[in-house]
Structures are given as C-alpha cells and as structure tokens.
PDB file of N, CA and C in Angstrom:
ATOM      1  N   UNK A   1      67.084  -3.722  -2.726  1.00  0.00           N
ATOM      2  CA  UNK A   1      67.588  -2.480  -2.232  1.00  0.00           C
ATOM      3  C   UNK A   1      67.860  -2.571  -0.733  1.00  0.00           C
ATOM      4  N   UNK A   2      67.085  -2.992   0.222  1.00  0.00           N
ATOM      5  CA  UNK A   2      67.270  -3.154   1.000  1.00  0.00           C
ATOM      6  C   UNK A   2      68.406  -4.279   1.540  1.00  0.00           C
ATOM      7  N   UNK A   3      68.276  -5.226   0.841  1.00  0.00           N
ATOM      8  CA  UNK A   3      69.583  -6.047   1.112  1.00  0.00           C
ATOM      9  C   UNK A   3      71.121  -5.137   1.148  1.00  0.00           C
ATOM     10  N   UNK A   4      71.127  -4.050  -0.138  1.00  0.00           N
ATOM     11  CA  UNK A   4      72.066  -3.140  -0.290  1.00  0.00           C
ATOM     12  C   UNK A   4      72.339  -2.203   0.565  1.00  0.00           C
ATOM     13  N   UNK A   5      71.549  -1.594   1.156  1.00  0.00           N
ATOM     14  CA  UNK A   5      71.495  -0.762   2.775  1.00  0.00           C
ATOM     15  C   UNK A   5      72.041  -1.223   3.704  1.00  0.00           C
ATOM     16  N   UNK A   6      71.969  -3.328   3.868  1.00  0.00           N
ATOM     17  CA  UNK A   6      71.880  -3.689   4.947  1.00  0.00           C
ATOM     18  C   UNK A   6      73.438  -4.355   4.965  1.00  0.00           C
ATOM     19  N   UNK A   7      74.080  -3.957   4.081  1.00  0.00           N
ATOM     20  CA  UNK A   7      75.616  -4.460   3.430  1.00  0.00           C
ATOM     21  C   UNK A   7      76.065  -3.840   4.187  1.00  0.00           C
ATOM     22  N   UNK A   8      75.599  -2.436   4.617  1.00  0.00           N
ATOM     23  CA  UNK A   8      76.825  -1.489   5.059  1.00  0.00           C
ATOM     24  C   UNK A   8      76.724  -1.804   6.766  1.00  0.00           C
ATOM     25  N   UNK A   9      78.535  -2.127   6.929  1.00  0.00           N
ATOM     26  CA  UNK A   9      78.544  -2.616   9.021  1.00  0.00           C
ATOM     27  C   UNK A   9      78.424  -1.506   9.959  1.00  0.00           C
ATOM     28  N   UNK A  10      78.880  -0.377   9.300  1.00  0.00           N
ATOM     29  CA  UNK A  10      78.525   0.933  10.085  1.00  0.00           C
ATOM     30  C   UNK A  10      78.437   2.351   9.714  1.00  0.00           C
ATOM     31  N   UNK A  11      77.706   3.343  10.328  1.00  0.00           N
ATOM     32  CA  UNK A  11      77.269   4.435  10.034  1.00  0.00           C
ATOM     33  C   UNK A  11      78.282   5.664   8.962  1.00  0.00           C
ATOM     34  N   UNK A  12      79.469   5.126   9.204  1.00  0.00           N
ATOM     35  CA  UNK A  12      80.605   5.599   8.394  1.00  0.00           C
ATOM     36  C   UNK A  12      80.389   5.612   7.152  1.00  0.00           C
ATOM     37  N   UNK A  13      80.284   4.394   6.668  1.00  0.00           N
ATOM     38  CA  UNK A  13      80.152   3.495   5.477  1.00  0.00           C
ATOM     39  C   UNK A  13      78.738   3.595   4.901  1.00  0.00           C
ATOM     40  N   UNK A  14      77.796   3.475   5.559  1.00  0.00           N
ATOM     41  CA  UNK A  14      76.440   4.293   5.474  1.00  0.00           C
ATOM     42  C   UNK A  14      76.422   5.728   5.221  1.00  0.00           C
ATOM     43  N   UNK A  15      77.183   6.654   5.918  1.00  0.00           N
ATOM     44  CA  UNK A  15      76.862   7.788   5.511  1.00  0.00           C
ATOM     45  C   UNK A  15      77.553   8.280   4.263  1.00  0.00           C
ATOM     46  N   UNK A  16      78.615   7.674   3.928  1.00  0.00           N
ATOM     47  CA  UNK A  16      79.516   7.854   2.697  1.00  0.00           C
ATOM     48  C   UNK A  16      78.669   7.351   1.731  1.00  0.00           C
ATOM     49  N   UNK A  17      78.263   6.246   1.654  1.00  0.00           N
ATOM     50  CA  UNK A  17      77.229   5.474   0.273  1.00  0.00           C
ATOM     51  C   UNK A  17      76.095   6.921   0.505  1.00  0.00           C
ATOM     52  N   UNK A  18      75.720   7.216   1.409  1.00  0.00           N
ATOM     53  CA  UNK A  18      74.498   7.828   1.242  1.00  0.00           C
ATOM     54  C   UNK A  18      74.596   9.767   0.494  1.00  0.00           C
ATOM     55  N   UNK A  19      76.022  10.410   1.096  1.00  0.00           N
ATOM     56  CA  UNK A  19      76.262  11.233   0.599  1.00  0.00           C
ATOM     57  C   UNK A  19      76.323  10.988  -1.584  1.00  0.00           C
ATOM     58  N   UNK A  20      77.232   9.808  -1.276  1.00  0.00           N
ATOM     59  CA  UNK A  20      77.317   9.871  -3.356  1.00  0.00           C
ATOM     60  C   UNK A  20      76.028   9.660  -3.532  1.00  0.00           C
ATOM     61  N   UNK A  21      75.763   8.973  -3.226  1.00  0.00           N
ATOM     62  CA  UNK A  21      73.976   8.409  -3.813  1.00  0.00           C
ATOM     63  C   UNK A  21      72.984   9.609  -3.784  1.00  0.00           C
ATOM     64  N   UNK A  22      72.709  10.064  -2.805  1.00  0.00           N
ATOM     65  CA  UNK A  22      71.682  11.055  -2.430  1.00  0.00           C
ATOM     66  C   UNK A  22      72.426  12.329  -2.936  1.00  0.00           C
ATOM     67  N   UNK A  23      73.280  12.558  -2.505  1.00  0.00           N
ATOM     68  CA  UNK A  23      74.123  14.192  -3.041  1.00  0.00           C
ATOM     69  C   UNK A  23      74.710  14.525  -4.515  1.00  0.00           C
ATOM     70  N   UNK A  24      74.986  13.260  -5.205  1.00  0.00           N
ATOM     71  CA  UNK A  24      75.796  13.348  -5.685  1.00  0.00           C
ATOM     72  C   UNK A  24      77.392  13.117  -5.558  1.00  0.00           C
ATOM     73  N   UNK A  25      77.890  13.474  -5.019  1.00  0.00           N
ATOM     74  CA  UNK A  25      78.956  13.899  -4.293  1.00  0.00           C
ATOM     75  C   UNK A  25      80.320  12.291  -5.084  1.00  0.00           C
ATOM     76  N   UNK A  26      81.249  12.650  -5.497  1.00  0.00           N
ATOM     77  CA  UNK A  26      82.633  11.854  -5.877  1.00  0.00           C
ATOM     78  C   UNK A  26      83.005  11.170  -4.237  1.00  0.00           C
ATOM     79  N   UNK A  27      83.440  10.214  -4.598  1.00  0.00           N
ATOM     80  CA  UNK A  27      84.773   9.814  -3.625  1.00  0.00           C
ATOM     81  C   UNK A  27      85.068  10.755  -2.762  1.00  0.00           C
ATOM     82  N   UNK A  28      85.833  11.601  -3.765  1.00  0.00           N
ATOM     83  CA  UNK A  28      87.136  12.272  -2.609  1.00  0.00           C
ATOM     84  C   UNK A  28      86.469  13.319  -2.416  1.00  0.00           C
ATOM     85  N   UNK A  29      85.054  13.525  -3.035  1.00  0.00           N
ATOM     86  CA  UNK A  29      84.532  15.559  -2.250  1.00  0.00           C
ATOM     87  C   UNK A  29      84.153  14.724  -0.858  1.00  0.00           C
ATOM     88  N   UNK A  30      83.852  13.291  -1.195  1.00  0.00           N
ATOM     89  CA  UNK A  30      83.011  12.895   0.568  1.00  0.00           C
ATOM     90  C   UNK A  30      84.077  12.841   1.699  1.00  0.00           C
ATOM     91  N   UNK A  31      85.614  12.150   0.870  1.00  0.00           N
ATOM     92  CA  UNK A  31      86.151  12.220   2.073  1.00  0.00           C
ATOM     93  C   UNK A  31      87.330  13.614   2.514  1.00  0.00           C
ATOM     94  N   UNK A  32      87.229  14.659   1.462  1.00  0.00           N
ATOM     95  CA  UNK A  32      87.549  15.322   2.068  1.00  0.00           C
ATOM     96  C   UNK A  32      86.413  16.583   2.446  1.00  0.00           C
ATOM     97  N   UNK A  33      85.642  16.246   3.008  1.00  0.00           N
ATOM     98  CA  UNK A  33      84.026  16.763   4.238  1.00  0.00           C
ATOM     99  C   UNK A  33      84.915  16.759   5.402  1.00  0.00           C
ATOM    100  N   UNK A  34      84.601  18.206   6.131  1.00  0.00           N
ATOM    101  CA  UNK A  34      84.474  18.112   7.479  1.00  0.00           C
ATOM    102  C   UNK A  34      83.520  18.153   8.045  1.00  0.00           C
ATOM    103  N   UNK A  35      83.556  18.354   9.316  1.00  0.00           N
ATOM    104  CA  UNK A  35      82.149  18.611  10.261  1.00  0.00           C
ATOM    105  C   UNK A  35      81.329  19.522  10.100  1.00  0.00           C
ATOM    106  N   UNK A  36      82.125  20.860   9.912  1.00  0.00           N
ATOM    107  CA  UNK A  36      81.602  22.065   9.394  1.00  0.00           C
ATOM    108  C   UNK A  36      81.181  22.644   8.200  1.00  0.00           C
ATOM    109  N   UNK A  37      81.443  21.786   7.520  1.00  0.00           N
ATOM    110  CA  UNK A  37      80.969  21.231   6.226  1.00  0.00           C
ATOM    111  C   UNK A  37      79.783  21.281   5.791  1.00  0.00           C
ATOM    112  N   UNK A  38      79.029  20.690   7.037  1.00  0.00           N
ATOM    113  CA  UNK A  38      77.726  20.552   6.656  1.00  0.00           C
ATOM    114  C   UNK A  38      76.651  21.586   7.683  1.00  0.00           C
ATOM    115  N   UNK A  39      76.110  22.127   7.147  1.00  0.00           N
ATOM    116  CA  UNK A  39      75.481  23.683   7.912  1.00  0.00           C
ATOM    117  C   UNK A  39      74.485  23.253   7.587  1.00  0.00           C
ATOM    118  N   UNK A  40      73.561  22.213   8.222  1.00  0.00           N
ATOM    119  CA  UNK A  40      72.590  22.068   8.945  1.00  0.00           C
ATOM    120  C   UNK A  40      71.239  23.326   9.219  1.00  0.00           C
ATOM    121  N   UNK A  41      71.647  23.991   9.953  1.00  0.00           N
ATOM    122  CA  UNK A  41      70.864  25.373   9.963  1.00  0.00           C
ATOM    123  C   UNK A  41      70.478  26.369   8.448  1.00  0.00           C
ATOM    124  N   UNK A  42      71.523  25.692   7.606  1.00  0.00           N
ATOM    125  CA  UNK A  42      70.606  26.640   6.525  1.00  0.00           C
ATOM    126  C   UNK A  42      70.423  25.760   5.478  1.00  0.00           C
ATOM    127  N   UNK A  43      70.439  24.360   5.561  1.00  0.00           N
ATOM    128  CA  UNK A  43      70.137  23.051   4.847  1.00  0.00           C
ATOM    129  C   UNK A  43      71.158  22.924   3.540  1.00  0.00           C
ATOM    130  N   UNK A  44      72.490  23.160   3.854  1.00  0.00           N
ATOM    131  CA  UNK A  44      73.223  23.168   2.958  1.00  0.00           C
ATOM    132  C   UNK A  44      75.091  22.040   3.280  1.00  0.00           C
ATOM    133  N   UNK A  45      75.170  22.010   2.212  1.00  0.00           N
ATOM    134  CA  UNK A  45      76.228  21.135   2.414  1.00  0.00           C
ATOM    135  C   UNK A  45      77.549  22.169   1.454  1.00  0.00           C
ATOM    136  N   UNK A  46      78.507  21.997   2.354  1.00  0.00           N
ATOM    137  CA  UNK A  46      79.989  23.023   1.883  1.00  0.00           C
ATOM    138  C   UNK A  46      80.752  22.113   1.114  1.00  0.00           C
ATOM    139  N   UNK A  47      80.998  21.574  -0.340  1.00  0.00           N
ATOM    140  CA  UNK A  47      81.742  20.904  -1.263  1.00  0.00           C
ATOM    141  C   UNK A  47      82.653  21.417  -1.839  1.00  0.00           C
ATOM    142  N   UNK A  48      84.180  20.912  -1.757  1.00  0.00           N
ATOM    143  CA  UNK A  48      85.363  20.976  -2.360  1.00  0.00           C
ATOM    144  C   UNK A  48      85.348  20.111  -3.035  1.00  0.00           C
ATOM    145  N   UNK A  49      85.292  20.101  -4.397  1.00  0.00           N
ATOM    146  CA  UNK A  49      85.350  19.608  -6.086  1.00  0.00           C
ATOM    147  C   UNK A  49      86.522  19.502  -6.769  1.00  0.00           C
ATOM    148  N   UNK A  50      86.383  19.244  -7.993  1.00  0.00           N
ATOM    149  CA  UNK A  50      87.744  19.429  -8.669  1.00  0.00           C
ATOM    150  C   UNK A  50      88.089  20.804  -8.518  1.00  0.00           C
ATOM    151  N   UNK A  51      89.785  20.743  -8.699  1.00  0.00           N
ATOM    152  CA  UNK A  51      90.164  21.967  -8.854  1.00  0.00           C
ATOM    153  C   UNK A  51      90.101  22.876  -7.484  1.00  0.00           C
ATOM    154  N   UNK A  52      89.758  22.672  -6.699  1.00  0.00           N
ATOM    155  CA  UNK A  52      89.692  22.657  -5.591  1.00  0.00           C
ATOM    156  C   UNK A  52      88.720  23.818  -4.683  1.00  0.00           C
ATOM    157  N   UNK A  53      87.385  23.744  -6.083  1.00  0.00           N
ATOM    158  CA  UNK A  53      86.379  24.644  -6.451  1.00  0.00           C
ATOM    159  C   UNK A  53      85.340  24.459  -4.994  1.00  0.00           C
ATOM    160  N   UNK A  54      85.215  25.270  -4.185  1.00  0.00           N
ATOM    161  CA  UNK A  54      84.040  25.106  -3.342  1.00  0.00           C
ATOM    162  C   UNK A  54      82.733  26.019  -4.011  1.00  0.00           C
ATOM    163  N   UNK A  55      81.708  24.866  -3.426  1.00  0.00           N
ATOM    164  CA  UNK A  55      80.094  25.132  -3.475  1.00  0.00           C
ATOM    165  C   UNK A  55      79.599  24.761  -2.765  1.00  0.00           C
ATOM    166  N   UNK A  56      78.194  25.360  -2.405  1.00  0.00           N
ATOM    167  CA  UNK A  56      76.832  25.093  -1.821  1.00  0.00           C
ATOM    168  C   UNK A  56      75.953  24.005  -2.398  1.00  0.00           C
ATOM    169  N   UNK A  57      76.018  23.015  -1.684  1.00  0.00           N
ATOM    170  CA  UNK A  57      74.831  22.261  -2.306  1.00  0.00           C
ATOM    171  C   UNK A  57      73.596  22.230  -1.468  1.00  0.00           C
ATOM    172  N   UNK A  58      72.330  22.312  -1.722  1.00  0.00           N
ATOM    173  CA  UNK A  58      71.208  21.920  -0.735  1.00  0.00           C
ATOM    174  C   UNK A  58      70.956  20.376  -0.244  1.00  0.00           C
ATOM    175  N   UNK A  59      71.043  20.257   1.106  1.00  0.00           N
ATOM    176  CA  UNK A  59      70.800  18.567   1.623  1.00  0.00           C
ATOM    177  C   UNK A  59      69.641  17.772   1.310  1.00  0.00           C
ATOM    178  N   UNK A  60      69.871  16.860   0.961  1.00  0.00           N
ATOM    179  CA  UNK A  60      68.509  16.007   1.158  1.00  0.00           C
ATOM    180  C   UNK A  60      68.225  15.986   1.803  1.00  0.00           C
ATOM    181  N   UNK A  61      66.730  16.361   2.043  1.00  0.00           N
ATOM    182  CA  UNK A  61      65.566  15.793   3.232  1.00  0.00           C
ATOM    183  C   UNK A  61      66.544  14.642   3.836  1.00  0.00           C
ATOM    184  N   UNK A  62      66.976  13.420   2.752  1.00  0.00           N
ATOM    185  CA  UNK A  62      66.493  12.336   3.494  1.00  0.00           C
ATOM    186  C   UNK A  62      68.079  12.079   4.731  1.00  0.00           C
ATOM    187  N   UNK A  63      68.898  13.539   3.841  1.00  0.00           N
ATOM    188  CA  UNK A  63      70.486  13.294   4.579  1.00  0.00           C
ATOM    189  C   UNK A  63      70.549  14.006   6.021  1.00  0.00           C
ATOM    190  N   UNK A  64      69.571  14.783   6.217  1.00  0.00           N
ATOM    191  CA  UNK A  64      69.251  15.510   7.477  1.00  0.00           C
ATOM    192  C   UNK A  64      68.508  14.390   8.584  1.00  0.00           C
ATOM    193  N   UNK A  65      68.298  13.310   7.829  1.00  0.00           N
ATOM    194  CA  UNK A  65      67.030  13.135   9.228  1.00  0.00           C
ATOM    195  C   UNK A  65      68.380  12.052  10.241  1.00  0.00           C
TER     196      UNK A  65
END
C-alpha cells in the first residue's frame, strides 16, 4: 500500500486518487470540483454527478487533514 501512495509525483495526483478512494467520487465528479466545492467549515464536499445532479457528501476525516 504504501508503495501505491508513493507512485503518486504530486499532490494533484494524490489528491484525485484520494478523493475516488476515500469519497467515493467517479473520474469526472473529481475533475469537475472546484475550490468552493469543498466547505470545509461544515465538513462537507459539493458533488456534481450524473445527470448533472448536485449533492452533499460528508468529508473524510482523513480528506480534511
């Protein structure tokens, strides 16, 4: 596992593996995320889905730190 963490060259690429993995989250809900997207202050993440359905998801602990 750790070898697999240590694949990724930068935080980009890290935070994208870490959103599908940890969130759930498709491909294209990660790359179409903005900044504001992610509301921090009330531990939630703003997702555009199929269909072009937005929701609330709650963050991982481990996507906040």
């Amino acid at each position: 596992m750790a070898r697999f963490w240590s694949s990724f060259r930068n935080a980009r690429d890290l935070a994208i593996v870490g959103l599908m993995l940890m969130q759930g989250l498709r491909s294209a809900e990660v790359m179409a995320l903005n900044r504001d997207d992610v509301l921090f202050s009330e531990g939630q993440l703003r997702v555009r889905g199929k269909g072009n359905k937005l929701r609330l998801l709650p963050l991982a602990p481990e996507t906040s730190n």
